[in-house]
N, C-alpha and C. Protein backbone atom coordinates (compact mmCIF):
# COMPACT_ATOMS: atom_id res chain seq x y z
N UNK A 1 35.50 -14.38 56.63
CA UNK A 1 35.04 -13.38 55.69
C UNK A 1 35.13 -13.96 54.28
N UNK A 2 34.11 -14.01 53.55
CA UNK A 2 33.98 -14.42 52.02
C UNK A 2 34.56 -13.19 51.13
N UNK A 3 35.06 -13.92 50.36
CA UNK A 3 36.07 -13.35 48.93
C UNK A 3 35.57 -12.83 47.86
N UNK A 4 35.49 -11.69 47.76
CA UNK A 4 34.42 -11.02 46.82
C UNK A 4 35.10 -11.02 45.30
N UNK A 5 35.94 -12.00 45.76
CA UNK A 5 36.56 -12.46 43.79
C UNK A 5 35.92 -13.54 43.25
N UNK A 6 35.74 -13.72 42.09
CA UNK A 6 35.14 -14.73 41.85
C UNK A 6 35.86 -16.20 41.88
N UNK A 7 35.39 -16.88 41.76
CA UNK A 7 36.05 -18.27 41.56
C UNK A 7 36.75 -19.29 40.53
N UNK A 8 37.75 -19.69 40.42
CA UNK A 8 38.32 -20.45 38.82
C UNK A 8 38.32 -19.22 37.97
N UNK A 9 39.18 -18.22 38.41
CA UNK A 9 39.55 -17.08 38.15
C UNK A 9 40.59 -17.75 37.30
N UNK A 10 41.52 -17.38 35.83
CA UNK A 10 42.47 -17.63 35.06
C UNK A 10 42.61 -16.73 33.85
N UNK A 11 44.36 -16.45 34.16
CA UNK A 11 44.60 -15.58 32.84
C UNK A 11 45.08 -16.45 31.74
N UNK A 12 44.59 -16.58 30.45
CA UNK A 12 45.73 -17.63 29.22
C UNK A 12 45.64 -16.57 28.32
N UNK A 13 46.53 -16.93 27.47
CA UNK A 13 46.64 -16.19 25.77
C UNK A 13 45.02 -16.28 25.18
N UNK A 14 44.75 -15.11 24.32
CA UNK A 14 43.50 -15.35 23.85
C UNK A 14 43.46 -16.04 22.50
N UNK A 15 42.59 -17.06 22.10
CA UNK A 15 42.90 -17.28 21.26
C UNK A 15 41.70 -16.77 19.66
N UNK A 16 41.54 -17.29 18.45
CA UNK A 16 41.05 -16.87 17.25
C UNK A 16 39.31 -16.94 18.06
N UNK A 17 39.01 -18.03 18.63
CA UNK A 17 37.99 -18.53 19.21
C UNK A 17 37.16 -18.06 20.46
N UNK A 18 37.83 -17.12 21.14
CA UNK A 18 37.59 -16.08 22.03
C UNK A 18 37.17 -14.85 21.16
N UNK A 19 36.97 -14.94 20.12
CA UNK A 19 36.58 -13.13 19.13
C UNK A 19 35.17 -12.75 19.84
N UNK A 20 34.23 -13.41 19.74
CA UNK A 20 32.73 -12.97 19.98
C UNK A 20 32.92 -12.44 21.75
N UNK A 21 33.46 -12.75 22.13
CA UNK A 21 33.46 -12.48 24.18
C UNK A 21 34.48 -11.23 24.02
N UNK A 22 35.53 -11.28 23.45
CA UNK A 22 36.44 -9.84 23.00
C UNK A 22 35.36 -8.86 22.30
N UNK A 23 35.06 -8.96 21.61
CA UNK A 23 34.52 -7.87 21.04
C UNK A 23 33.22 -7.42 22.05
N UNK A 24 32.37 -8.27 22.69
CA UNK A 24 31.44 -8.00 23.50
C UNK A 24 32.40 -7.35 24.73
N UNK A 25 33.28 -7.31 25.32
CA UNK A 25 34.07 -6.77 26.49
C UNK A 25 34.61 -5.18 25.53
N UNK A 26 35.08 -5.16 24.57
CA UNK A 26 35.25 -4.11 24.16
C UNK A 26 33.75 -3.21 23.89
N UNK A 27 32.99 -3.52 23.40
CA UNK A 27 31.17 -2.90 23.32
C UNK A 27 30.92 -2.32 24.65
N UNK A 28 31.26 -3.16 25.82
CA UNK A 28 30.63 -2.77 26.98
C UNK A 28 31.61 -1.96 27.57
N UNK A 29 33.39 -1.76 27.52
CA UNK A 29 33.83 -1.00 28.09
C UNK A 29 34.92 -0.11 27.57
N UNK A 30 33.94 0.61 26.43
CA UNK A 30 34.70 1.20 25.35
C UNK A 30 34.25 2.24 24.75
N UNK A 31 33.65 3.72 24.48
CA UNK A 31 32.98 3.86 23.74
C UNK A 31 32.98 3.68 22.21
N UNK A 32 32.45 4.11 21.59
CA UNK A 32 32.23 3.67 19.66
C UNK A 32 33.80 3.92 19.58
N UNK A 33 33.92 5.46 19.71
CA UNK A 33 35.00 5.67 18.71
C UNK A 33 36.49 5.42 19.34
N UNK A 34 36.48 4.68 20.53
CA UNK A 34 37.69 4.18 21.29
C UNK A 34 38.22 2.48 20.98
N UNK A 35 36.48 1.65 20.78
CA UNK A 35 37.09 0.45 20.73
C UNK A 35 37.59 0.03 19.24
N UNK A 36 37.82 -1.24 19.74
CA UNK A 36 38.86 -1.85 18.39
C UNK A 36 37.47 -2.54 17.45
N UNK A 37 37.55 -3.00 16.28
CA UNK A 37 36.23 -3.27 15.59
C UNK A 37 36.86 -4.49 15.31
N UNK A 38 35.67 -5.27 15.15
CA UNK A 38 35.76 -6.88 14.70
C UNK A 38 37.09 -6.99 14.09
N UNK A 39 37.29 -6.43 12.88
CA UNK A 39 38.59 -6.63 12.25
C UNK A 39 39.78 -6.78 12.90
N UNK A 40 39.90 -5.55 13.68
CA UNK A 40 40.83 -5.50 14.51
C UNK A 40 41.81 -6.66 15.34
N UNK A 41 39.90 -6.76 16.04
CA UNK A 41 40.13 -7.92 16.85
C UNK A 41 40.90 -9.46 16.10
N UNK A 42 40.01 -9.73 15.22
CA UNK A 42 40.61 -10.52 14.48
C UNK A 42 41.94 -10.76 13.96
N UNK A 43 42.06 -9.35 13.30
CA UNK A 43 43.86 -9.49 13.40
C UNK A 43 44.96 -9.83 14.08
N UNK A 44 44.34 -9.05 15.51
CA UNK A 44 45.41 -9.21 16.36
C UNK A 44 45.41 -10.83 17.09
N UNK A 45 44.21 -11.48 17.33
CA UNK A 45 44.34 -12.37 17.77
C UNK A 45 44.96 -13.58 17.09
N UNK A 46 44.50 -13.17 15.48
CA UNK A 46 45.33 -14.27 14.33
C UNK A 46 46.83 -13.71 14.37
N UNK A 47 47.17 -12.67 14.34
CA UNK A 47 48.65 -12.20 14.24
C UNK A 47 49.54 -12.31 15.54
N UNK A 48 49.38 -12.32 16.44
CA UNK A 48 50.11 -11.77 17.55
C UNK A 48 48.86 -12.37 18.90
N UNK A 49 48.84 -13.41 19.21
CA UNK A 49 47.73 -14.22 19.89
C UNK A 49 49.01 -13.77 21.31
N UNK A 50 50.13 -14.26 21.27
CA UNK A 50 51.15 -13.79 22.29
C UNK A 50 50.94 -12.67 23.05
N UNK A 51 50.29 -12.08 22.21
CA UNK A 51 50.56 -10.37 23.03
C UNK A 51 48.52 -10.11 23.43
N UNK A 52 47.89 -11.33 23.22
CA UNK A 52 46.61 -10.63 23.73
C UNK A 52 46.37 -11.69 25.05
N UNK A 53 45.84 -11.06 26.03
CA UNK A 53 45.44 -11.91 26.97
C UNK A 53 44.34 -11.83 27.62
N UNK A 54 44.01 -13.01 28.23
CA UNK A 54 42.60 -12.86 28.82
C UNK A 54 42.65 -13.22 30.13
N UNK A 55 41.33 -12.80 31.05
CA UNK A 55 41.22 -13.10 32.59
C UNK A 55 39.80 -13.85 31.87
N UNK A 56 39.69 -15.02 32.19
CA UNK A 56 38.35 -15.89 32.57
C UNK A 56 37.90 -16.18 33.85
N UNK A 57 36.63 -16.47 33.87
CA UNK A 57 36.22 -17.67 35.00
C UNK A 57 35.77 -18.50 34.40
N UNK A 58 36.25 -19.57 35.05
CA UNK A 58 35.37 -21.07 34.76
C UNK A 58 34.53 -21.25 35.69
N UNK A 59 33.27 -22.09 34.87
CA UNK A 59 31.89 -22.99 35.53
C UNK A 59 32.33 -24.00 35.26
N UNK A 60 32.01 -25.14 36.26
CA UNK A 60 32.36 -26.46 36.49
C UNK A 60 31.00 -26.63 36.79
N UNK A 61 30.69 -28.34 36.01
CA UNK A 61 29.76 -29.07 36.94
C UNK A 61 30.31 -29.90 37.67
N UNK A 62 30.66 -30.49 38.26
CA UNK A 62 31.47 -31.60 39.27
C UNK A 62 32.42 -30.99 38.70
N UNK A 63 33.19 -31.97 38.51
CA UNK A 63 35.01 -31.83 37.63
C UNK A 63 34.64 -31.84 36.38
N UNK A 64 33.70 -31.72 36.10
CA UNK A 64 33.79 -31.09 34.33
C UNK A 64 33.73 -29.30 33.87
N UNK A 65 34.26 -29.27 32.98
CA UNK A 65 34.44 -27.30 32.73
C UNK A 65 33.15 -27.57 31.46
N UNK A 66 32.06 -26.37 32.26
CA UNK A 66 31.13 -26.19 31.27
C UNK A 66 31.38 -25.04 30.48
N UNK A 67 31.96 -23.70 30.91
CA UNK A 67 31.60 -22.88 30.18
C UNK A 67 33.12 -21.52 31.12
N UNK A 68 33.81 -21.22 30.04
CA UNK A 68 34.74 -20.28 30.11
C UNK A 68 34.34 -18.39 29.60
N UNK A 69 33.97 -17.60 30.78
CA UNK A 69 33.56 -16.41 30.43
C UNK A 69 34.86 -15.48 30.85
N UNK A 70 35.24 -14.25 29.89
CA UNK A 70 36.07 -13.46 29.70
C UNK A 70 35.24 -12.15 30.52
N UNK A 71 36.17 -11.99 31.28
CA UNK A 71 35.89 -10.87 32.02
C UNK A 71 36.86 -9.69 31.93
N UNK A 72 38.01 -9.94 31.57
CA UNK A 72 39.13 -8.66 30.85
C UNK A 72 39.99 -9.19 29.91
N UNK A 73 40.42 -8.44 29.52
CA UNK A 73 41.27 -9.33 28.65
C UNK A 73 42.48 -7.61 28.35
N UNK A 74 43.31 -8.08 27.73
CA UNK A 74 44.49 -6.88 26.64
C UNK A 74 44.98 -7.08 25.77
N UNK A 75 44.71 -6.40 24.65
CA UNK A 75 45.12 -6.60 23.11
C UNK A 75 46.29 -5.65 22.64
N UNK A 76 47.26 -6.28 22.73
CA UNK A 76 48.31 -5.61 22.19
C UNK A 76 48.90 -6.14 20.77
N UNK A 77 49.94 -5.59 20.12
CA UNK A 77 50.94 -5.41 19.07
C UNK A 77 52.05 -5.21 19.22
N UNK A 78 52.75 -5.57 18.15
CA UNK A 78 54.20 -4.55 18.35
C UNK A 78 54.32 -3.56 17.15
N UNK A 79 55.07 -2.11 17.48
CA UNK A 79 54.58 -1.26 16.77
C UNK A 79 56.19 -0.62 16.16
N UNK A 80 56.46 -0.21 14.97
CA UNK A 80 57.79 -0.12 14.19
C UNK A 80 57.95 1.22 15.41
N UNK A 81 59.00 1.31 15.62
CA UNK A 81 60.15 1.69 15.83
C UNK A 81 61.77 2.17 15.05
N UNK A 82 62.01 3.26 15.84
CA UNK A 82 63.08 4.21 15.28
C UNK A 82 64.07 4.16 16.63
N UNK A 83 64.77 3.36 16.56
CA UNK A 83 65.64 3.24 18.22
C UNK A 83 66.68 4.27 18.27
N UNK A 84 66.77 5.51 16.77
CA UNK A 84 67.64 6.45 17.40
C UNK A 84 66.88 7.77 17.16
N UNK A 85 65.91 7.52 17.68
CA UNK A 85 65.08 8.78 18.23
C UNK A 85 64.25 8.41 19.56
N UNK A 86 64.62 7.29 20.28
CA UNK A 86 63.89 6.91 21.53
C UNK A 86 62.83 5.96 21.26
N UNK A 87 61.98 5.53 22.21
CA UNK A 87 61.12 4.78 22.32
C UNK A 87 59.92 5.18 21.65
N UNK A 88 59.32 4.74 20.19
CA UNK A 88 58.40 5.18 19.37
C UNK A 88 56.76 4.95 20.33
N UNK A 89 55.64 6.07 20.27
CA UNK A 89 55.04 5.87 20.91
C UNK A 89 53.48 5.42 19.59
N UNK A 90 52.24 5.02 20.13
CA UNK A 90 51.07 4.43 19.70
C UNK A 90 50.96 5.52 18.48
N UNK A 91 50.59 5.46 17.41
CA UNK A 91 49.96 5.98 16.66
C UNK A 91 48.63 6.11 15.97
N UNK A 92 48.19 6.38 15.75
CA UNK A 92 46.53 6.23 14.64
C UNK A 92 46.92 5.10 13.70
N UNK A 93 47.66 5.27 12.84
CA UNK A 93 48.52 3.87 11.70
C UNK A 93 48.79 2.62 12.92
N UNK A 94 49.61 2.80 13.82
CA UNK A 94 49.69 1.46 15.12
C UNK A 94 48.56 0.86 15.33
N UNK A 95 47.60 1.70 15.41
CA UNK A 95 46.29 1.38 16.25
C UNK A 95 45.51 0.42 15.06
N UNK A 96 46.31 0.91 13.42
CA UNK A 96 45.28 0.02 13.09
C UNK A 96 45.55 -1.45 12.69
N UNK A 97 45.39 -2.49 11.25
CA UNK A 97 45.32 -3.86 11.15
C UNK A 97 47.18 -4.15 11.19
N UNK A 98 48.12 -3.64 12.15
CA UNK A 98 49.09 -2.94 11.80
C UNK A 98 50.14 -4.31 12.84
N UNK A 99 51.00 -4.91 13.00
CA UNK A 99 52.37 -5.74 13.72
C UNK A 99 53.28 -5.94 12.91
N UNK A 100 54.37 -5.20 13.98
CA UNK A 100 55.89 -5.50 13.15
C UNK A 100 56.60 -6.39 13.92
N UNK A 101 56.91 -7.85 13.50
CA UNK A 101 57.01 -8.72 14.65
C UNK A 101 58.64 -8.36 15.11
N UNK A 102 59.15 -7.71 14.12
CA UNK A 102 60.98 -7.57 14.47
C UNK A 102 61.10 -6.88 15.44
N UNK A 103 60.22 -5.71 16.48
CA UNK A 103 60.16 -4.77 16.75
C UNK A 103 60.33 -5.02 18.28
N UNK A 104 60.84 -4.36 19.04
CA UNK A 104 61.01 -4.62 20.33
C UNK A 104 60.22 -3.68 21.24
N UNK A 105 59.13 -2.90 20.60
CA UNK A 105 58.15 -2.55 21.41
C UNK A 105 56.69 -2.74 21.25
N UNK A 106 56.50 -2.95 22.08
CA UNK A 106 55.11 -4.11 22.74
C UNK A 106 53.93 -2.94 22.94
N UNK A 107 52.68 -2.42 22.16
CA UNK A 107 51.54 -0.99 22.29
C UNK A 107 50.43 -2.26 22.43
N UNK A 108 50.03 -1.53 23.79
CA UNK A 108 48.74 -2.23 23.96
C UNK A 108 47.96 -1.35 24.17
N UNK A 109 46.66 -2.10 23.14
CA UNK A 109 45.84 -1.13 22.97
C UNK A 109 44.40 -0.86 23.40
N UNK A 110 44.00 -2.25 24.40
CA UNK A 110 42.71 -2.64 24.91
C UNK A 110 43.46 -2.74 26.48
N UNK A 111 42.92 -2.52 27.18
CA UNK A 111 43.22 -3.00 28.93
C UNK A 111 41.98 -3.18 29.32
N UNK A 112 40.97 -4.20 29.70
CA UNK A 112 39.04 -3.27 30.17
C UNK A 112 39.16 -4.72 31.29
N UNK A 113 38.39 -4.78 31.54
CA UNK A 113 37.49 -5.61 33.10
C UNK A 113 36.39 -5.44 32.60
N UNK A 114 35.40 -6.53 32.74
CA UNK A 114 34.01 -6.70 32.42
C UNK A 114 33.41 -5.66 33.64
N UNK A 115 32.37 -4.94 33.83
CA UNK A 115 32.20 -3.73 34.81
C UNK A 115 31.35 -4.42 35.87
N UNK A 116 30.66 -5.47 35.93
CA UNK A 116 30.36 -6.18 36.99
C UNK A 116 31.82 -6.71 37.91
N UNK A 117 32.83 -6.79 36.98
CA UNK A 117 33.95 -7.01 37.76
C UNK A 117 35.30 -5.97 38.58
N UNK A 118 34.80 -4.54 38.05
CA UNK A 118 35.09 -3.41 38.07
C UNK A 118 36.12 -3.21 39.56
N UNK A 119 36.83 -2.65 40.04
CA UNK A 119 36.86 -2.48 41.50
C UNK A 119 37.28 -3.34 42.61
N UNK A 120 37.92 -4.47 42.33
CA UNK A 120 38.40 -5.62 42.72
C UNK A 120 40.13 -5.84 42.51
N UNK A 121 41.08 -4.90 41.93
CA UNK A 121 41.71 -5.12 41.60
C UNK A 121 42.13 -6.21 40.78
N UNK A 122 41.63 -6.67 39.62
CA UNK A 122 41.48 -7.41 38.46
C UNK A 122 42.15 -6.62 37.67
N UNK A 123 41.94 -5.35 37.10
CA UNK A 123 43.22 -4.75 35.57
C UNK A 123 44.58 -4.99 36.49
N UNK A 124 44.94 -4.69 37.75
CA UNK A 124 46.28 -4.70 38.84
C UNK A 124 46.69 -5.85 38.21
N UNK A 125 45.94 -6.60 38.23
CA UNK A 125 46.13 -8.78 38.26
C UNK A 125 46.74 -8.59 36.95
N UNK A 126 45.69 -8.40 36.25
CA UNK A 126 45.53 -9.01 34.63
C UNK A 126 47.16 -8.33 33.85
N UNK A 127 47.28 -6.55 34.38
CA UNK A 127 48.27 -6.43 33.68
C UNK A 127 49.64 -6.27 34.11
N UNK A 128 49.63 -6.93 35.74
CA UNK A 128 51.01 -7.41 36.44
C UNK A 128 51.40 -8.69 35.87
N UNK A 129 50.25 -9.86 35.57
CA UNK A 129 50.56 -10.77 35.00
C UNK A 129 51.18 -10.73 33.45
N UNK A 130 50.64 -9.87 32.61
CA UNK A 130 51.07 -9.50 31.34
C UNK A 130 52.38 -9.09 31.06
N UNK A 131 52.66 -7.84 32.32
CA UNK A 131 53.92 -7.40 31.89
C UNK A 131 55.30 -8.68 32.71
N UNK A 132 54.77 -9.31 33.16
CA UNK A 132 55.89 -10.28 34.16
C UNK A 132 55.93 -11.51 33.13
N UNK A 133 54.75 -11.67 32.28
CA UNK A 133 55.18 -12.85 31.34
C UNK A 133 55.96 -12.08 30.18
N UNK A 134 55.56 -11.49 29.68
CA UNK A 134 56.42 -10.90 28.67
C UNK A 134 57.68 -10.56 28.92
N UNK A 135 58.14 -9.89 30.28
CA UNK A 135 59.40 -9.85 30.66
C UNK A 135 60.36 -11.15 30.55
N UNK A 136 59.77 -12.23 31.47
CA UNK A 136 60.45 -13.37 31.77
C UNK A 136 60.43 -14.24 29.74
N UNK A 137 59.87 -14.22 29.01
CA UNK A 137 59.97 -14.36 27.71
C UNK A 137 60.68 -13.72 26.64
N UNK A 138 61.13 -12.44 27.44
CA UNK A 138 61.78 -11.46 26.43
C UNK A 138 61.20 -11.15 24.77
N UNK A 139 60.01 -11.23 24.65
CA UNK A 139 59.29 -10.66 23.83
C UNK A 139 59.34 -9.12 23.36
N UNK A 140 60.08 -8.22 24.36
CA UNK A 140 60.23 -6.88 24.02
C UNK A 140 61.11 -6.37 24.77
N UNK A 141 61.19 -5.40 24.81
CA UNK A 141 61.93 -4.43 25.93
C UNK A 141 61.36 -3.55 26.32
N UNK A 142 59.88 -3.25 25.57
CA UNK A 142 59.55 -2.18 26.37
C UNK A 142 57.63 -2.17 26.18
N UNK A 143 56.86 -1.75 26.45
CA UNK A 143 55.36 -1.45 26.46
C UNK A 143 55.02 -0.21 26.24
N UNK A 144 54.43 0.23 25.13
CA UNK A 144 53.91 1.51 25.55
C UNK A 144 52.59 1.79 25.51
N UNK A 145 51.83 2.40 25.58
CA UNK A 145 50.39 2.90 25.98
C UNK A 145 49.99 4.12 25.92
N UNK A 146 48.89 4.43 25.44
CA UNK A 146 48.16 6.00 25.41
C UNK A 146 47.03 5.25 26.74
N UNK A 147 47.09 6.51 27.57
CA UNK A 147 45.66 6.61 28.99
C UNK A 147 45.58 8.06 28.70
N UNK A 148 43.66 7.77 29.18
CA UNK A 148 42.74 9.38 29.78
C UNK A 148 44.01 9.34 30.36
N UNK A 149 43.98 10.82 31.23
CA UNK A 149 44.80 11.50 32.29
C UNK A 149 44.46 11.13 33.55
N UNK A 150 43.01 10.59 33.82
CA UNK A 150 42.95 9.99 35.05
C UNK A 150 43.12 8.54 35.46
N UNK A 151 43.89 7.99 34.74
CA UNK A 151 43.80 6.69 34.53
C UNK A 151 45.40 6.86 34.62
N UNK A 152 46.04 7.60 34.46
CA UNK A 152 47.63 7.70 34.75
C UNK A 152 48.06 7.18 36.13
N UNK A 153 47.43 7.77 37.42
CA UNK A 153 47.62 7.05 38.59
C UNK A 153 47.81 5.30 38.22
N UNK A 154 46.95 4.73 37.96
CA UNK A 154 46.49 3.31 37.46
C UNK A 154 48.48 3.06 37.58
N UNK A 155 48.18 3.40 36.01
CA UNK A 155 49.44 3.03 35.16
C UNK A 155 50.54 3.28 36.00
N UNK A 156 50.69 4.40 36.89
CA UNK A 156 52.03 4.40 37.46
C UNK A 156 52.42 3.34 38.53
N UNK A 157 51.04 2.87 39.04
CA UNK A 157 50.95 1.96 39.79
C UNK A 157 51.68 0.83 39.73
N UNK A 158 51.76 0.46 38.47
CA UNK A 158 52.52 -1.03 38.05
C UNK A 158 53.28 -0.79 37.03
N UNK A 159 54.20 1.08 37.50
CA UNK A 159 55.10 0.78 36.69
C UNK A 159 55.68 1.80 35.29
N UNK A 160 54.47 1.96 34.98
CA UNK A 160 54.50 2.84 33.62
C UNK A 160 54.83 4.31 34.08
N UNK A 161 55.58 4.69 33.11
CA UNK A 161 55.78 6.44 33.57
C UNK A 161 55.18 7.58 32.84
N UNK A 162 55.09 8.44 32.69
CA UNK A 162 54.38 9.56 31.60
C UNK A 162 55.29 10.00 30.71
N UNK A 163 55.13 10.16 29.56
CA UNK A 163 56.15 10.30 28.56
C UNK A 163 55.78 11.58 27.92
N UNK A 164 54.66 12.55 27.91
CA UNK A 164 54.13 13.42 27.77
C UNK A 164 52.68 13.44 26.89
N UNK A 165 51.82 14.18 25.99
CA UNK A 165 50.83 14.20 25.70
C UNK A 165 50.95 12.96 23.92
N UNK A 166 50.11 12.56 23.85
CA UNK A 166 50.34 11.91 22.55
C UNK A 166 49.42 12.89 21.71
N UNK A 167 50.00 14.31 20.96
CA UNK A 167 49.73 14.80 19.78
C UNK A 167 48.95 14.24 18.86
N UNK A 168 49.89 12.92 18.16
CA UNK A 168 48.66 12.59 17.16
C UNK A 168 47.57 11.95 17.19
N UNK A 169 47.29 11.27 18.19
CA UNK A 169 46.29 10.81 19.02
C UNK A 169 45.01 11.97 19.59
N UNK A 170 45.87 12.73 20.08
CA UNK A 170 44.93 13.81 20.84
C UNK A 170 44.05 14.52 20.06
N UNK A 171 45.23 14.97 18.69
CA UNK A 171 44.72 16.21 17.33
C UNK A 171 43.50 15.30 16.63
N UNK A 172 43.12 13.81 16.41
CA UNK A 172 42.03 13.54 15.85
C UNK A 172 40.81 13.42 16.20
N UNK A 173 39.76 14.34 15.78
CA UNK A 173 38.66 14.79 16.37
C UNK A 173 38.03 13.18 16.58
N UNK A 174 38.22 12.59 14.93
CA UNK A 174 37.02 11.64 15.47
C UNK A 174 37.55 10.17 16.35
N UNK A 175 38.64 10.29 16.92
CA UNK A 175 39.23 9.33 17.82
C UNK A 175 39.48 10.17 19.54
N UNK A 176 39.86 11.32 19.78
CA UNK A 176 40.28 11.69 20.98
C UNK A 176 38.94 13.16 21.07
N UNK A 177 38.71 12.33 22.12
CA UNK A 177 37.16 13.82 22.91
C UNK A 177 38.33 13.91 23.94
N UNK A 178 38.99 13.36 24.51
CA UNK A 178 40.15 14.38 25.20
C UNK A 178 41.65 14.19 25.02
N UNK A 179 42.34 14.70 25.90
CA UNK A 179 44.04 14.35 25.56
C UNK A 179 44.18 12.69 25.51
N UNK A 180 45.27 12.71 25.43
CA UNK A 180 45.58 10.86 25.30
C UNK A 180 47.34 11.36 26.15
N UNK A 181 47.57 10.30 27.06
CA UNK A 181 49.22 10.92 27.72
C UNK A 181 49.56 9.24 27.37
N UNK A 182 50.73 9.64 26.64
CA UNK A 182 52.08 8.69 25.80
C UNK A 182 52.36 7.85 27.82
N UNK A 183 52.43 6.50 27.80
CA UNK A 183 53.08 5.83 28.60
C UNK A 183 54.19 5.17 28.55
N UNK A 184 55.12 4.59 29.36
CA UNK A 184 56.05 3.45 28.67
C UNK A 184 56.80 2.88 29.94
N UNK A 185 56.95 1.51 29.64
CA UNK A 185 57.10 0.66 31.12
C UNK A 185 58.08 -0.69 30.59
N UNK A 186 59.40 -0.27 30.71
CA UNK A 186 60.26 -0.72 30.74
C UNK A 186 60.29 -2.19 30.98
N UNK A 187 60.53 -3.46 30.25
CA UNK A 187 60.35 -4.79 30.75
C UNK A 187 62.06 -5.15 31.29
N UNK A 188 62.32 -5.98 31.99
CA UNK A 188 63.08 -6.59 32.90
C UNK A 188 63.35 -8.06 33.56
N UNK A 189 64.16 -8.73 32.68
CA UNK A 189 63.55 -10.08 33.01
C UNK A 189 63.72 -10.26 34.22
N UNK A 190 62.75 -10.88 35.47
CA UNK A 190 63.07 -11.24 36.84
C UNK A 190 64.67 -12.35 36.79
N UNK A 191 65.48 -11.69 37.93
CA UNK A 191 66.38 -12.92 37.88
C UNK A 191 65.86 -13.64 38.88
N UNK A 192 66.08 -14.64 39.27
CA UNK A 192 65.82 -15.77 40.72
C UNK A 192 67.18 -16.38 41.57
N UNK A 193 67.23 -15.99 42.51
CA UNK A 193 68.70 -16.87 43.23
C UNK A 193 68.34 -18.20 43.51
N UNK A 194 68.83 -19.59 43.05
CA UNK A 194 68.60 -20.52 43.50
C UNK A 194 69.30 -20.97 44.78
């Protein structure tokens, strides 16, 4: 039986040079007032390249690499924090040209799959791999996330729990056409027994 994944499948850090394939993956699986805008993008990948990642495939001609296409990728930050009022969640100000590198929580704010790639378990891949490197790096202690409500299953899947509705997220007309639910998914560095 043939493998309906594609081939020279690879996740790396995204880098300044990946902007035009990011922003085209955000266009196609985003609407206007959800995705991140050029700037954005830019920022985060010049600021915090650590915290964005990508799923490619490579084309090979023989053993040579012709051409590297982005098929998902996740753009995260780290977002200030108040550690004696709990785990601070995404904000409208977070969301925007915004990283506090001291900060020990990790808001990601893009998760997408190119939609020809849709349905394959690829976001499973892309953001089991994300949260297991960041763990084993200790980059944070924690992730948090705004999801639709049907997209919560997803998230619990690998981890994340519901933290309740995100208010200021939800209350802005021209960012939320529906609720937004606060996530957060605890990192853990793997130990290994040798």
């Amino acid at each position: 039986m043939a493998s309906t994944l594609p081939l020279h499948m690879y996740v790396r850090p995204l880098i300044i040079e990946d902007v035009d394939q990011v922003l085209s993956l955000e266009t196609q699986g985003f609407p206007e007032n959800e995705r991140a805008s050029l700037e954005k993008i830019k920022f985060r990948l010049n600021t915090c390249p650590e915290l964005c990642s990508g799923l490619f495939i490579r084309d090979f001609e023989g053993k040579e690499l012709k051409k590297e296409t982005l098929i998902g990728h996740i753009l995260g930050t780290k977002i200030q924090t108040n550690n004696k009022v709990g785990p601070q969640f995404i904000t409208l100000e977070s969301m925007g040209e915004t990283h506090c590198e001291s900060s020990d929580t990790i808001a990601i704010h893009s998760v997408i799959i190119h939609p020809d790639y849709q349905k394959k378990n690829l976001a499973t891949l892309l953001l089991t791999d994300y949260i297991q490197k960041l763990s084993n790096q200790e980059i944070g202690s924690r992730i948090v996330i705004i999801a639709h409500e049907h997209l919560i299953p997803f998230y619990e899947r690998v981890g994340f729990e519901q933290k309740g509705e995100n208010t200021d997220v939800s209350k802005d007309p021209s960012f939320a056409s529906t609720k937004w639910i606060n996530m957060v998914r605890e990192l853990v560095k793997e130990e290994y027994d040798n």
